[in-house]
C-alpha atoms as a PDB file:
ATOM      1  CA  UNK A   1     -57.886  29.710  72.084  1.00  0.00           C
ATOM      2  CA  UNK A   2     -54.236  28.296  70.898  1.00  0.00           C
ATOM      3  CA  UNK A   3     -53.605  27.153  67.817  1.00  0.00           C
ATOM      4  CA  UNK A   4     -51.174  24.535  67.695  1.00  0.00           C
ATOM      5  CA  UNK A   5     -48.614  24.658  64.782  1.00  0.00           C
ATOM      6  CA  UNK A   6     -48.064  21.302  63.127  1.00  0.00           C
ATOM      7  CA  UNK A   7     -44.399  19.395  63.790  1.00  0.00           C
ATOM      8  CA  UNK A   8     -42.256  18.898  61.258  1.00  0.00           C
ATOM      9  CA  UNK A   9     -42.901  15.812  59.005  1.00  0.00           C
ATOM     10  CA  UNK A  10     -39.704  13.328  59.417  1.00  0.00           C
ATOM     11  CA  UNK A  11     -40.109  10.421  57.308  1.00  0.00           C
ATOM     12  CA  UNK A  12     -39.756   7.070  58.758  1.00  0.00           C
ATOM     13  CA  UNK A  13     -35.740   6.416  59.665  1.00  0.00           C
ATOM     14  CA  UNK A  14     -34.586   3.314  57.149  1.00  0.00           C
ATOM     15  CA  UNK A  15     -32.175   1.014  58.873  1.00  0.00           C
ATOM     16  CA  UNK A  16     -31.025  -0.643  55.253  1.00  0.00           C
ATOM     17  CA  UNK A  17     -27.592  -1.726  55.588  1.00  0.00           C
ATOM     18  CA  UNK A  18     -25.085  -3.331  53.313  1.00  0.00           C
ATOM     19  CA  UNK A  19     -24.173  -6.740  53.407  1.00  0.00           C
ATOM     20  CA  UNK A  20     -20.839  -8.110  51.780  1.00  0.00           C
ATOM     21  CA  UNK A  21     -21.501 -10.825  49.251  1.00  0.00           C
ATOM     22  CA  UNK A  22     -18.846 -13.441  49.471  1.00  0.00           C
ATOM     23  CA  UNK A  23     -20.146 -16.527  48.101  1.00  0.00           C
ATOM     24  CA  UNK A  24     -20.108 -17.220  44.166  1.00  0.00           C
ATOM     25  CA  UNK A  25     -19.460 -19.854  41.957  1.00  0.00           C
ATOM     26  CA  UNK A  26     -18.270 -19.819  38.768  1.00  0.00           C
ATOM     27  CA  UNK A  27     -17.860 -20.793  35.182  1.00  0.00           C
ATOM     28  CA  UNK A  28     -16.210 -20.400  31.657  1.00  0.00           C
ATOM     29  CA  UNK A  29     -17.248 -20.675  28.310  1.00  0.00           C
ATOM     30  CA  UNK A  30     -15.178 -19.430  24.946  1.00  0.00           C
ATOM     31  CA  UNK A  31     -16.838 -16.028  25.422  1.00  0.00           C
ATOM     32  CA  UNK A  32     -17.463 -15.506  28.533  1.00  0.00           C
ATOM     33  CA  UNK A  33     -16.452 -15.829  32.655  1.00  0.00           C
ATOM     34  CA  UNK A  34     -19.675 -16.766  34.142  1.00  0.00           C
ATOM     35  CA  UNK A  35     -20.393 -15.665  37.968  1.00  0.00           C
ATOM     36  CA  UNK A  36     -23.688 -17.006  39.889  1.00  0.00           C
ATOM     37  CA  UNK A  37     -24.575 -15.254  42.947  1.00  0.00           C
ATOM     38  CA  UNK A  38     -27.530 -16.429  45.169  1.00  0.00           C
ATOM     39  CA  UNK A  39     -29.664 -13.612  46.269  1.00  0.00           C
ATOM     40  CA  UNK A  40     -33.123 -15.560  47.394  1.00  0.00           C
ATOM     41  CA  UNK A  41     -35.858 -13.274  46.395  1.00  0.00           C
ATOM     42  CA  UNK A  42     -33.408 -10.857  43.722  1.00  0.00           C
ATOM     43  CA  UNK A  43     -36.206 -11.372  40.890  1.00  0.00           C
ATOM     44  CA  UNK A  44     -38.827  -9.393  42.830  1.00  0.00           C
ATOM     45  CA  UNK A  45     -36.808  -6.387  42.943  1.00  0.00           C
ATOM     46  CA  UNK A  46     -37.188  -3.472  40.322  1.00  0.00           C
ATOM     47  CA  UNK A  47     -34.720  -3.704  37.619  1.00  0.00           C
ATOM     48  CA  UNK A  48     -33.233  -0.128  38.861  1.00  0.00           C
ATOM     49  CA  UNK A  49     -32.208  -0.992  42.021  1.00  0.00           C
ATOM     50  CA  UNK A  50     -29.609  -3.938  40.598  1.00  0.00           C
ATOM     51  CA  UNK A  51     -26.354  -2.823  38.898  1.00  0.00           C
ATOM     52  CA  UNK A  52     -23.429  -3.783  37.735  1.00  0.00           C
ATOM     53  CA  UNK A  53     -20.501  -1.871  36.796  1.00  0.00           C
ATOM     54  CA  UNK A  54     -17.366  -3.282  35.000  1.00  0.00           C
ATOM     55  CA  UNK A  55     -13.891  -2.360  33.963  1.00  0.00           C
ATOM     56  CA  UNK A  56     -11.073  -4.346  31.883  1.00  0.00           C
ATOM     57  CA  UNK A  57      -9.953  -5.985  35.365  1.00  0.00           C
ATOM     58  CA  UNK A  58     -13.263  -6.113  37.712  1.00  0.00           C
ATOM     59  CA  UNK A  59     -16.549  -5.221  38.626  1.00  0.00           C
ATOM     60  CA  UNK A  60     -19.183  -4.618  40.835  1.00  0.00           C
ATOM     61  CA  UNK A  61     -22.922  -5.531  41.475  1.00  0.00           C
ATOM     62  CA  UNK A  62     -24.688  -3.482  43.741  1.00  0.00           C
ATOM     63  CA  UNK A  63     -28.255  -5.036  44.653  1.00  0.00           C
ATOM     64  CA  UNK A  64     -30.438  -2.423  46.359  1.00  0.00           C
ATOM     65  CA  UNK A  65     -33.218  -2.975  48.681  1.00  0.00           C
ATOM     66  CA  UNK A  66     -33.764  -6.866  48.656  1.00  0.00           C
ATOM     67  CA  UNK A  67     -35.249  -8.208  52.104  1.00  0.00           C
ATOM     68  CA  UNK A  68     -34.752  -4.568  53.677  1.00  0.00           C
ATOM     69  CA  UNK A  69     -30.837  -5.013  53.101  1.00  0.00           C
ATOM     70  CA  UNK A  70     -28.187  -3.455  50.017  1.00  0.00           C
ATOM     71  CA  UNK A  71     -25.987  -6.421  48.841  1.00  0.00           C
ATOM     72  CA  UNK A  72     -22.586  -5.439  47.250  1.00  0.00           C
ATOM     73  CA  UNK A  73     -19.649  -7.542  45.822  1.00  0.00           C
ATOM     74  CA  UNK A  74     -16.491  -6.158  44.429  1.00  0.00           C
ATOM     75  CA  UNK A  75     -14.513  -8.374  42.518  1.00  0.00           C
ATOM     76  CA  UNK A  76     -10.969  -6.759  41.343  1.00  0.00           C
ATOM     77  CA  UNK A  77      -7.958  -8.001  39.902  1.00  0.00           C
ATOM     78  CA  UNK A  78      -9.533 -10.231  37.612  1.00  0.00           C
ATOM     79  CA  UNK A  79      -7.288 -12.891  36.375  1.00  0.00           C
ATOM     80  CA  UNK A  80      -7.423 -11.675  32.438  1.00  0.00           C
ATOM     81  CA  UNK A  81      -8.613  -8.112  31.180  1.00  0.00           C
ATOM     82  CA  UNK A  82     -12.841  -8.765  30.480  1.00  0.00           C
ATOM     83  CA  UNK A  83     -14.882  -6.235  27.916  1.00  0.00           C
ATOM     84  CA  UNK A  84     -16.893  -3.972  29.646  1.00  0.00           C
ATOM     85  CA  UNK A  85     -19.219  -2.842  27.076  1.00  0.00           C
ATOM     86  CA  UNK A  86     -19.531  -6.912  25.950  1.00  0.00           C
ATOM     87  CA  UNK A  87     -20.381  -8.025  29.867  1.00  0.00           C
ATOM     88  CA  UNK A  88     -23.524  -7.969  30.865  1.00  0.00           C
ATOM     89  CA  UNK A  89     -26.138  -8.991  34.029  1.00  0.00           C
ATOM     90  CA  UNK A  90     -29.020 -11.403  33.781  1.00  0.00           C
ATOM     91  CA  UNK A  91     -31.336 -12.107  37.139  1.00  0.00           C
ATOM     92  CA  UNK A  92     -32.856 -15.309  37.572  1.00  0.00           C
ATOM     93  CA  UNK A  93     -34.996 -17.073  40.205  1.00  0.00           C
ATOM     94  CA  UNK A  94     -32.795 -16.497  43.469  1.00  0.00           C
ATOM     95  CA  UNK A  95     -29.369 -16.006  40.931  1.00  0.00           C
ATOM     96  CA  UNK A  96     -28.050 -12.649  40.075  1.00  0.00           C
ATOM     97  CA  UNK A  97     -25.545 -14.102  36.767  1.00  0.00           C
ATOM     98  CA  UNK A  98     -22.656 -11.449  35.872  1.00  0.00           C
ATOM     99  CA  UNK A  99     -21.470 -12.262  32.914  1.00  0.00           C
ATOM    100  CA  UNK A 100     -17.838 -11.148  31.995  1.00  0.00           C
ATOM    101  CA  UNK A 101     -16.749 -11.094  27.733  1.00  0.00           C
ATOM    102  CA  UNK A 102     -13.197 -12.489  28.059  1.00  0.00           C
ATOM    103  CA  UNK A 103     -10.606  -9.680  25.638  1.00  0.00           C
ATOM    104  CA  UNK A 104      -9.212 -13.429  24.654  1.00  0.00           C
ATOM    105  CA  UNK A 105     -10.721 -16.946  24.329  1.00  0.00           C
ATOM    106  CA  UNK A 106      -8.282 -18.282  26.734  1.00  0.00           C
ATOM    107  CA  UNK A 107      -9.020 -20.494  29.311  1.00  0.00           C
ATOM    108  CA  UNK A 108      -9.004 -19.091  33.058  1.00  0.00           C
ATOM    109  CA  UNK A 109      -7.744 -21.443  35.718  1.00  0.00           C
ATOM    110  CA  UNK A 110      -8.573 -19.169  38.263  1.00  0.00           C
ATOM    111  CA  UNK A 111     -10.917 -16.003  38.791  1.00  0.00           C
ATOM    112  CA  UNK A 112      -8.320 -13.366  39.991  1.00  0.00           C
ATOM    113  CA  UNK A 113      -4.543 -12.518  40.422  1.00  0.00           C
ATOM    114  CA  UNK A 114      -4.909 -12.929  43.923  1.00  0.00           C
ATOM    115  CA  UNK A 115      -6.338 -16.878  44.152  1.00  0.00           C
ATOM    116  CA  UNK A 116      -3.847 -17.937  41.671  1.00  0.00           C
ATOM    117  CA  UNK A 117      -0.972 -16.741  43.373  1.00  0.00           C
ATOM    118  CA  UNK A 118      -2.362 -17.876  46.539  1.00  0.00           C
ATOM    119  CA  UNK A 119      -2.814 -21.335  45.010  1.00  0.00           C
ATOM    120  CA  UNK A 120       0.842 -21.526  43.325  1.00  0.00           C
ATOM    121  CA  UNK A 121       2.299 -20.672  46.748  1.00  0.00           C
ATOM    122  CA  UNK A 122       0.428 -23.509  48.401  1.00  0.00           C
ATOM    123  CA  UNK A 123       1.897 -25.594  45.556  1.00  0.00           C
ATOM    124  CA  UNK A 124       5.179 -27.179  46.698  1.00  0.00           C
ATOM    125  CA  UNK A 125       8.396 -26.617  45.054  1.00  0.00           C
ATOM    126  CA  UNK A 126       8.995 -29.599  42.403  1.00  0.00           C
ATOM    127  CA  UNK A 127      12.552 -31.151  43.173  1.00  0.00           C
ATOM    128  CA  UNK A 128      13.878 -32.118  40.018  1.00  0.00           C
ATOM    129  CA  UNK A 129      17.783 -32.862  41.069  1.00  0.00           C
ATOM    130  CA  UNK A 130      16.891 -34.849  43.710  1.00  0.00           C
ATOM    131  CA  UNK A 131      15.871 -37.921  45.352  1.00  0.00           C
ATOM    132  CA  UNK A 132      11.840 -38.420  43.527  1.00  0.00           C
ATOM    133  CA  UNK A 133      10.666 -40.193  47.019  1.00  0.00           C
ATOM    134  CA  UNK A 134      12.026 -37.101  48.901  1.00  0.00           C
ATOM    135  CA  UNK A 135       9.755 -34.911  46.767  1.00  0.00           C
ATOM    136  CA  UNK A 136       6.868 -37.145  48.161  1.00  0.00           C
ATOM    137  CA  UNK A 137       7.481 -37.182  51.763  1.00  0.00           C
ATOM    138  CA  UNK A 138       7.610 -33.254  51.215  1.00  0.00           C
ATOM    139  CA  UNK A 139       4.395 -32.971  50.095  1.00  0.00           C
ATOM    140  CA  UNK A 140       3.239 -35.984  52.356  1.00  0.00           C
ATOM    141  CA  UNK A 141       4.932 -33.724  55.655  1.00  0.00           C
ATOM    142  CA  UNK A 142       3.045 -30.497  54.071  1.00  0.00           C
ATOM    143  CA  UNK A 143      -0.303 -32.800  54.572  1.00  0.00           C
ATOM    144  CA  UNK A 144       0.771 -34.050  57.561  1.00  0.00           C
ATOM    145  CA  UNK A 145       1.560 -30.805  58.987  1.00  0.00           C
ATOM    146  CA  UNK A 146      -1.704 -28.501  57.593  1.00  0.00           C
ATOM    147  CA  UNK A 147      -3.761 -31.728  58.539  1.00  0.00           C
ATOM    148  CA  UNK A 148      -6.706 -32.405  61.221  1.00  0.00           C
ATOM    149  CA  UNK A 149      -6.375 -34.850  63.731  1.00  0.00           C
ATOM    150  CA  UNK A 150      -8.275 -37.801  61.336  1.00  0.00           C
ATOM    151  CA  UNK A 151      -6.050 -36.603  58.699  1.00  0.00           C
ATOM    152  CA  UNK A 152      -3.034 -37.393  61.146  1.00  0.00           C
ATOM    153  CA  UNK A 153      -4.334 -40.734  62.441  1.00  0.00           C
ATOM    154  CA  UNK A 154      -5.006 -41.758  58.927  1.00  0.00           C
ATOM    155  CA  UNK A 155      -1.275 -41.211  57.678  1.00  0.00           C
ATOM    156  CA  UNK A 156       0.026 -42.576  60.968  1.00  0.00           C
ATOM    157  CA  UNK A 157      -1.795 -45.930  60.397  1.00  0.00           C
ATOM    158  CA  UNK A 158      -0.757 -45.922  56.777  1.00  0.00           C
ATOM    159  CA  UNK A 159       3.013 -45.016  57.657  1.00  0.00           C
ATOM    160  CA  UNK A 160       2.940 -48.113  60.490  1.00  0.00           C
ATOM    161  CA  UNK A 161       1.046 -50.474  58.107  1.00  0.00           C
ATOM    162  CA  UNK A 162       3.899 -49.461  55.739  1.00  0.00           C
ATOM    163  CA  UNK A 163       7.271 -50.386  57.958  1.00  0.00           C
ATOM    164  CA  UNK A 164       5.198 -53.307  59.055  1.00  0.00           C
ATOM    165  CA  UNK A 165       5.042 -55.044  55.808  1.00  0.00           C
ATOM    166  CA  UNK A 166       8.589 -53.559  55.272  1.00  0.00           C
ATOM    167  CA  UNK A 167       9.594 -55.657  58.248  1.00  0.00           C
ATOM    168  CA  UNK A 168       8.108 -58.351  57.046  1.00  0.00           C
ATOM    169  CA  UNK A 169       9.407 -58.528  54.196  1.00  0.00           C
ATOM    170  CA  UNK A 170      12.877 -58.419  55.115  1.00  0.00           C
ATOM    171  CA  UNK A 171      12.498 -61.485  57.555  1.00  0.00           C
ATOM    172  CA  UNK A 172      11.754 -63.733  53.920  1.00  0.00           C
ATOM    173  CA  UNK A 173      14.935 -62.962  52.609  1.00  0.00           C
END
């Protein structure tokens, strides 16, 4: 008679993966830069598997094992150096809140370095020597230009409606 030897024991494979988190919204107060994150679900999860880990200029929130997946988010560059040991995490119903202690209680206009030089570069250049209606159609042509096509109809009617009563009005002279 053969005995049979048992097989080796391999636990079940886990197919958790990570999933980028790249929707947020968020807030100021004196104190503090506020940052909601929706996570449906994140208040079931143990306590240890959700961290957060700052620095003076960014942090990041590792949420493990929430609907068989690990969420991350890495926010760096902040726009103003934040207190580490002051920040702190709070979960709520479906919101994972990070909240960054501002160093300063300045007002942020935006999160990071990186959207506010994005935004100042979308800003166009004021004109100050010249003509102030050229400075318009500039920013007008920058519409124009970066516009859909409703966007274009729309200032095409306004433009004709425009030379139209421009027309007009040079006929009741």
């Amino acid at each position: 008679m053969e005995t049979q030897k048992p097989s080796a024991i391999v636990p079940p494979m886990t197919s958790t993966y990570t999933v980028k988190i790249n929707n947020y919204g968020w807030d100021q107060s004196d104190k503090f830069v506020k940052i909601y994150i929706t996570l449906k679900g994140v208040q079931n999860i143990s306590a240890d598997n959700l961290q957060v880990h700052f620095s003076e200029r960014s942090f990041e929130l590792l949420v493990n094992d929430l609907n068989g997946k690990n969420h991350t988010m890495t926010v760096n560059n902040l726009l103003k150096p934040i207190s580490p040991e002051g920040s702190t995490k709070k979960v709520k119903t479906d919101t994972v809140l990070i909240m960054c202690r501002k160093k300063s209680e300045q007002k942020w206009e935006f999160l990071t370095q990186v959207e506010k030089q994005t935004k100042e570069k979308e800003k166009p250049p004021l004109d100050t020597d010249g003509d102030p209606s050229a400075g318009l159609m500039n920013v007008l042509k920058k519409i124009y230009d970066e516009g859909d096509d409703e966007m274009k109809r729309t200032l095409n009617k306004a433009w004709g409606e425009s030379r139209e009563k421009q027309m007009k009005g040079d006929q009741e002279f």
